[in-house]
N, C-alpha and C. Protein backbone atom coordinates (compact mmCIF):
# COMPACT_ATOMS: atom_id res chain seq x y z
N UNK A 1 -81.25 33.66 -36.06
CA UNK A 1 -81.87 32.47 -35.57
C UNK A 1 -83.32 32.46 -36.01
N UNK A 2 -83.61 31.23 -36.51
CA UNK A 2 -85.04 31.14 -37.13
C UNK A 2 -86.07 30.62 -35.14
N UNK A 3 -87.79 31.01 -36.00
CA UNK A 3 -88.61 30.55 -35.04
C UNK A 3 -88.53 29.08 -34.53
N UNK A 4 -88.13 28.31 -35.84
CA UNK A 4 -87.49 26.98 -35.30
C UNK A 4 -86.83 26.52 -34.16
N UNK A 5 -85.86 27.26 -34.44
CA UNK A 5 -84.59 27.21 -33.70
C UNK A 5 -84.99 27.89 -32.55
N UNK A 6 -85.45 28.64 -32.41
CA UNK A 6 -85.66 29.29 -31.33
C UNK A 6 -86.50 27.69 -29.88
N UNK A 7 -88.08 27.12 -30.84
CA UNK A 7 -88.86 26.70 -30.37
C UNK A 7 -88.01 25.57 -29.81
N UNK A 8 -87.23 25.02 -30.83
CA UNK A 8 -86.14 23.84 -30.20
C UNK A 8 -85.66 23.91 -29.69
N UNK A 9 -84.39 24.93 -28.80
CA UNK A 9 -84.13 25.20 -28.32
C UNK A 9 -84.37 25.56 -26.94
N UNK A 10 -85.69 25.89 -26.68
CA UNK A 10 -86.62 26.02 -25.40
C UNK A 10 -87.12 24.35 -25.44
N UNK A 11 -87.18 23.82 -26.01
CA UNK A 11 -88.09 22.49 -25.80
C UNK A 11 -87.11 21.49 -25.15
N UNK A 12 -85.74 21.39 -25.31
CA UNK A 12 -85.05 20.63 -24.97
C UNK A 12 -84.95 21.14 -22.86
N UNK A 13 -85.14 21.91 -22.74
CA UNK A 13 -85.64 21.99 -21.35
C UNK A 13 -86.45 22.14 -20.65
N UNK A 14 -87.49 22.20 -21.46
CA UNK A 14 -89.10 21.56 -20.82
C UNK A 14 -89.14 20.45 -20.90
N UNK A 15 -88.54 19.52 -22.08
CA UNK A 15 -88.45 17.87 -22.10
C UNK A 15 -87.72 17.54 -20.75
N UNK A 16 -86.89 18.36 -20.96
CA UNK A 16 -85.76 17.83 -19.52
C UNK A 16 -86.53 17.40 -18.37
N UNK A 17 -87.17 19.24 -18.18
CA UNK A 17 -87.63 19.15 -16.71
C UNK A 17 -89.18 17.98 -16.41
N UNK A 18 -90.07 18.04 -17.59
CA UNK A 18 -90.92 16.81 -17.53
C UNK A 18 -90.47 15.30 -17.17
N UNK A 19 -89.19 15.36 -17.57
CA UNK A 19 -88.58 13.64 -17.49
C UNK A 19 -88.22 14.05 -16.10
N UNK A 20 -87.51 14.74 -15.12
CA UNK A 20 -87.43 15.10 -13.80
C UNK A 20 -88.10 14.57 -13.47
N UNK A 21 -89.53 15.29 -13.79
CA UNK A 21 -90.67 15.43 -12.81
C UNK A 21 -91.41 14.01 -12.61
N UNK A 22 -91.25 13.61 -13.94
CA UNK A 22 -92.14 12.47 -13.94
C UNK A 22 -91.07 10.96 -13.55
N UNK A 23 -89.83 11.62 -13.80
CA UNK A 23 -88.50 10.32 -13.15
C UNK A 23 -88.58 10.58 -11.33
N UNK A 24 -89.07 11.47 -10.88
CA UNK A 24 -89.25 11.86 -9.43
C UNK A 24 -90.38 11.04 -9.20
N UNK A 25 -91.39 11.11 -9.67
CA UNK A 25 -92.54 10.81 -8.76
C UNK A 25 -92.71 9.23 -9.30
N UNK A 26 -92.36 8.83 -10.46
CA UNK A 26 -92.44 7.20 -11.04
C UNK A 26 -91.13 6.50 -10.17
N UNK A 27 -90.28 7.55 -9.73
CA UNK A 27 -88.80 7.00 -9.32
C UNK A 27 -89.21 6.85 -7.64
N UNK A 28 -89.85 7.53 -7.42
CA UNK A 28 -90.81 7.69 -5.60
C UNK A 28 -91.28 5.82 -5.32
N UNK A 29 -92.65 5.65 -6.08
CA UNK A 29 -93.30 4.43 -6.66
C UNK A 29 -92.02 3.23 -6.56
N UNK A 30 -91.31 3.27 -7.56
CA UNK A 30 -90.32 1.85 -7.77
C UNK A 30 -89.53 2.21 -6.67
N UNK A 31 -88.92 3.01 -6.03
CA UNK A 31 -88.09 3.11 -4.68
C UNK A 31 -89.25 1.92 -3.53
N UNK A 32 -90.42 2.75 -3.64
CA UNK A 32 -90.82 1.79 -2.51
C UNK A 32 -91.50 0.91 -2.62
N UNK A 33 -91.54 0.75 -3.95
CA UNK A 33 -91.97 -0.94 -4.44
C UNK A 33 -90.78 -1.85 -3.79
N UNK A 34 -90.03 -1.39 -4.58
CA UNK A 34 -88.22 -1.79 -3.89
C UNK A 34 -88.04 -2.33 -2.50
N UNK A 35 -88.08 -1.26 -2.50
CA UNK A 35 -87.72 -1.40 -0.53
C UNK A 35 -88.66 -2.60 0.44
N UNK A 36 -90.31 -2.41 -0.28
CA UNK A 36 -91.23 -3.21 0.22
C UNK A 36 -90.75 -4.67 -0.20
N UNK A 37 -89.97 -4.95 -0.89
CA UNK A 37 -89.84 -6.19 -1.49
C UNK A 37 -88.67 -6.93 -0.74
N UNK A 38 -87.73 -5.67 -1.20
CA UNK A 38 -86.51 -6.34 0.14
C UNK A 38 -86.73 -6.10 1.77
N UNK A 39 -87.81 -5.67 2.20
CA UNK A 39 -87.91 -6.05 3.53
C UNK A 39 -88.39 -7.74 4.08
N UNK A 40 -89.29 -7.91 2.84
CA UNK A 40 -90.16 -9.17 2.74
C UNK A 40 -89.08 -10.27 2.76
N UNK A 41 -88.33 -10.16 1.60
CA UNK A 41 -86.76 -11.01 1.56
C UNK A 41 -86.05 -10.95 3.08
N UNK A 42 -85.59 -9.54 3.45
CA UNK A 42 -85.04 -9.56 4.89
C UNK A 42 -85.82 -10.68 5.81
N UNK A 43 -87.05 -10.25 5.76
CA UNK A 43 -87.87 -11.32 7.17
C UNK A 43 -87.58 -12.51 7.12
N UNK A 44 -87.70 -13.03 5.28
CA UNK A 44 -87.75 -14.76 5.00
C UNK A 44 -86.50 -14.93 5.03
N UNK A 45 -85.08 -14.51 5.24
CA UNK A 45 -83.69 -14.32 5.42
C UNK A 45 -83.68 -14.18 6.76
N UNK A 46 -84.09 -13.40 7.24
CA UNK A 46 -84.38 -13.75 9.25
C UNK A 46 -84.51 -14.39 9.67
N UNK A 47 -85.54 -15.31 9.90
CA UNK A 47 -86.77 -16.19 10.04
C UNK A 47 -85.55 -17.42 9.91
N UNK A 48 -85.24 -17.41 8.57
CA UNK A 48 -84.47 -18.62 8.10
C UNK A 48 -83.06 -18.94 9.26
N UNK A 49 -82.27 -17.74 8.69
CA UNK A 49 -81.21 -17.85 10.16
C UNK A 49 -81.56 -17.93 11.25
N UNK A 50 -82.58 -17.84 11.92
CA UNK A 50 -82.70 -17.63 13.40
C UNK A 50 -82.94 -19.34 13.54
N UNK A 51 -83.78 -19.75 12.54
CA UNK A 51 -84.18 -21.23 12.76
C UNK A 51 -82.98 -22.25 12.40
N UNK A 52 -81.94 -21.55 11.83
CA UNK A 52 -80.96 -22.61 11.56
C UNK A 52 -79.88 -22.20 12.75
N UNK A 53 -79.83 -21.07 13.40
CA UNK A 53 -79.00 -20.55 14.44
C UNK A 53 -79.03 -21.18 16.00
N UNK A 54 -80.36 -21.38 15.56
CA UNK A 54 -81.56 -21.79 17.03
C UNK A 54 -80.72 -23.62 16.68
N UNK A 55 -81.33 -24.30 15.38
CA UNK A 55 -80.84 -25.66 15.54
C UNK A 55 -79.50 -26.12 16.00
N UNK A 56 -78.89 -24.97 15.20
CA UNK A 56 -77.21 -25.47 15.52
C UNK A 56 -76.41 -25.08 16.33
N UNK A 57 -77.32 -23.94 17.41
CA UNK A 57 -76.75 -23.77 19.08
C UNK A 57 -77.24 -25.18 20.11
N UNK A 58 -78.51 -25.50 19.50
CA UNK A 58 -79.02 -26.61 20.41
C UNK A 58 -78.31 -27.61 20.20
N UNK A 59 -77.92 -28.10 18.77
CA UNK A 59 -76.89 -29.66 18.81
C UNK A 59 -75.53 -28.99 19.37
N UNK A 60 -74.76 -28.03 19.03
CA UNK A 60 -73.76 -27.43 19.98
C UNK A 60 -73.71 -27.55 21.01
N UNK A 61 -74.79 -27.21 22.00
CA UNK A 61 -74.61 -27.47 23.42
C UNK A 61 -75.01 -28.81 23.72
N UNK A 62 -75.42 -29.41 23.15
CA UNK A 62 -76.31 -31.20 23.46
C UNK A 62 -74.34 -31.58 23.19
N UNK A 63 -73.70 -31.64 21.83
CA UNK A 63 -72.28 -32.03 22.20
C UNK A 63 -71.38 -31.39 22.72
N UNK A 64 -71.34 -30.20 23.44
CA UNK A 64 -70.73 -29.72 24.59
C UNK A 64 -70.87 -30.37 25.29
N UNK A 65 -72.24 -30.72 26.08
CA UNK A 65 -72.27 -31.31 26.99
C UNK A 65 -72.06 -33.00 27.12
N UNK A 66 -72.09 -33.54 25.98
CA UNK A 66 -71.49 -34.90 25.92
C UNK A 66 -70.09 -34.47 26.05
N UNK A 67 -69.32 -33.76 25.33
CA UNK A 67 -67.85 -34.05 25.39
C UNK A 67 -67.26 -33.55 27.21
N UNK A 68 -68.11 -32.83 27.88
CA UNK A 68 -67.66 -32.22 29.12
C UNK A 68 -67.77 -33.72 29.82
N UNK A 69 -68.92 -34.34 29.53
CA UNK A 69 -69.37 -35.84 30.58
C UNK A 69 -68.13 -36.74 30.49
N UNK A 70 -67.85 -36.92 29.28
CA UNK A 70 -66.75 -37.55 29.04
C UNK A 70 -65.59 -37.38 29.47
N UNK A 71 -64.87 -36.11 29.44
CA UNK A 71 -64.02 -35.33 30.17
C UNK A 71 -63.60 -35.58 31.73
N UNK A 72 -65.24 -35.35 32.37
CA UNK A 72 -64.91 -35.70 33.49
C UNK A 72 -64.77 -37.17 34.42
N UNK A 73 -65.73 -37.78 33.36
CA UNK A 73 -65.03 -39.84 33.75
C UNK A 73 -63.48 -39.42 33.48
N UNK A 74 -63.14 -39.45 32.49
CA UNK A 74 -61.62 -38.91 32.16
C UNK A 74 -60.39 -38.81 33.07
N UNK A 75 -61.04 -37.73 33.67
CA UNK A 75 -60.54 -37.18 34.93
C UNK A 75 -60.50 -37.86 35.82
N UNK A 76 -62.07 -38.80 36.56
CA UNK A 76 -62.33 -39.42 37.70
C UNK A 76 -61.24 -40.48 37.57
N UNK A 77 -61.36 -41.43 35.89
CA UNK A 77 -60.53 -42.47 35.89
C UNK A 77 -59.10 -42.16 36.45
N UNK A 78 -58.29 -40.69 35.58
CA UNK A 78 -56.96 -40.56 35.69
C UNK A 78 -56.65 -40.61 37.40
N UNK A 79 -57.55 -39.47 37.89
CA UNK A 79 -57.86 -39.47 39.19
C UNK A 79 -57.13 -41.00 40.06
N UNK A 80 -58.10 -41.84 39.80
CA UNK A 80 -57.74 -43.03 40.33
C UNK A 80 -56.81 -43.95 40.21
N UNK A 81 -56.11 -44.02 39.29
CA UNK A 81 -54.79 -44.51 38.53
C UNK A 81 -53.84 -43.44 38.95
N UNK A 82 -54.07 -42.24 38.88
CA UNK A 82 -52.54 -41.52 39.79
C UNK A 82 -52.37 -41.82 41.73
N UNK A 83 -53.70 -41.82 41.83
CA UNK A 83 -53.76 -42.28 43.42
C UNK A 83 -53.04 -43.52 43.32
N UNK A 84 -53.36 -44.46 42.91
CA UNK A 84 -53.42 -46.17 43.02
C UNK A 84 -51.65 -46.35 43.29
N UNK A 85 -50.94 -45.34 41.51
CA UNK A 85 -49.87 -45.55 41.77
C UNK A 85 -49.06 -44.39 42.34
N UNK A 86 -49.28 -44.01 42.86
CA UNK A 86 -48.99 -43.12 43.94
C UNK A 86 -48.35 -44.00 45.52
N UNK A 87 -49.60 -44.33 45.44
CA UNK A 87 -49.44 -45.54 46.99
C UNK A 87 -48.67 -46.45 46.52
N UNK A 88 -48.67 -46.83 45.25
CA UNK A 88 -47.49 -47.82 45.25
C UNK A 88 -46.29 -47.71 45.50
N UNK A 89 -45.92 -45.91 44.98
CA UNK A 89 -44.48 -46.03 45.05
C UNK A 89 -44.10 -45.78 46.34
N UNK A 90 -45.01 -45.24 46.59
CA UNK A 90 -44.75 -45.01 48.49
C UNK A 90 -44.57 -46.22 49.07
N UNK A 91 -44.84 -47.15 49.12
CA UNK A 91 -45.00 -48.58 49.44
C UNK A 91 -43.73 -49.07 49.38
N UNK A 92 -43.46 -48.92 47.85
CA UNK A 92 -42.08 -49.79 47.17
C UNK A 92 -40.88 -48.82 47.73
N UNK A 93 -41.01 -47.68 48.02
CA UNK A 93 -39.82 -46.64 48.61
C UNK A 93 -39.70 -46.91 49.93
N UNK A 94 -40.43 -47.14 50.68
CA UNK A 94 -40.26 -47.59 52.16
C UNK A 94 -39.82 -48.88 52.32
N UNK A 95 -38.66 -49.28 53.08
CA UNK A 95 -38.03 -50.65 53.18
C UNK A 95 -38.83 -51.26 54.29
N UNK A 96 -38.97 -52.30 54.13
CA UNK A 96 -39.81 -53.03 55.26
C UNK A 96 -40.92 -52.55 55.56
N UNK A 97 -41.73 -52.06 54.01
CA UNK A 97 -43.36 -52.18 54.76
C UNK A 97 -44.26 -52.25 54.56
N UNK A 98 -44.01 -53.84 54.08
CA UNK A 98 -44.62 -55.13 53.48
C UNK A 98 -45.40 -55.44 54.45
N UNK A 99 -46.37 -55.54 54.49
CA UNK A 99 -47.06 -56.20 55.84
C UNK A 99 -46.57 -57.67 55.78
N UNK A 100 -46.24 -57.75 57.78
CA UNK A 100 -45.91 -59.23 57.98
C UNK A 100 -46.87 -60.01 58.26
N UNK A 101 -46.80 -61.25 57.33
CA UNK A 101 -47.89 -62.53 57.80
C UNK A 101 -47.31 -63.27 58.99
């Protein structure tokens, strides 16, 4: 083996370990460049849903509560139409009791 070969041979793992060293600590840097960037995104992605979450629970319950109002006229009406004919048939099932003029 020549001095060449020798020197090349050692150099291919000092190159190595320099690109490590310097892929560690440049790789440190862009990690938390990174991270700082997608937290910023997270917030304006937060922020955003909460304000569209917030709008569309409030019209949700504004027509909940219209369709419940409605519901219960609903009810009051049926309410009164099952009474009404209720008494009728009671009326029409009993013989003679028609009030007399």
């Amino acid at each position: 083996m020549s001095v060449m070969e020798i020197i090349a041979a050692g150099a291919y793992p000092i190159v190595g370990l320099a690109g490590f060293i310097l892929g560690s600590i440049f790789g440190q840097r862009l990690v938390a460049d990174v991270e700082a960037m997608l937290h910023a995104i997270e917030a304006r992605l937060s922020s955003v849903e909460s304000s569209v979450v917030t709008t569309s629970a409030t019209s949700a319950i504004v027509q909940h509560a219209a369709a419940t109002e409605k519901l219960a006229v609903a009810v009051a009406k049926h309410s009164a139409t099952q009474a009404a004919v209720s008494a009728a048939s009671v009326a029409a099932s009993i013989p003679n009791a028609a009030p007399k003029s």
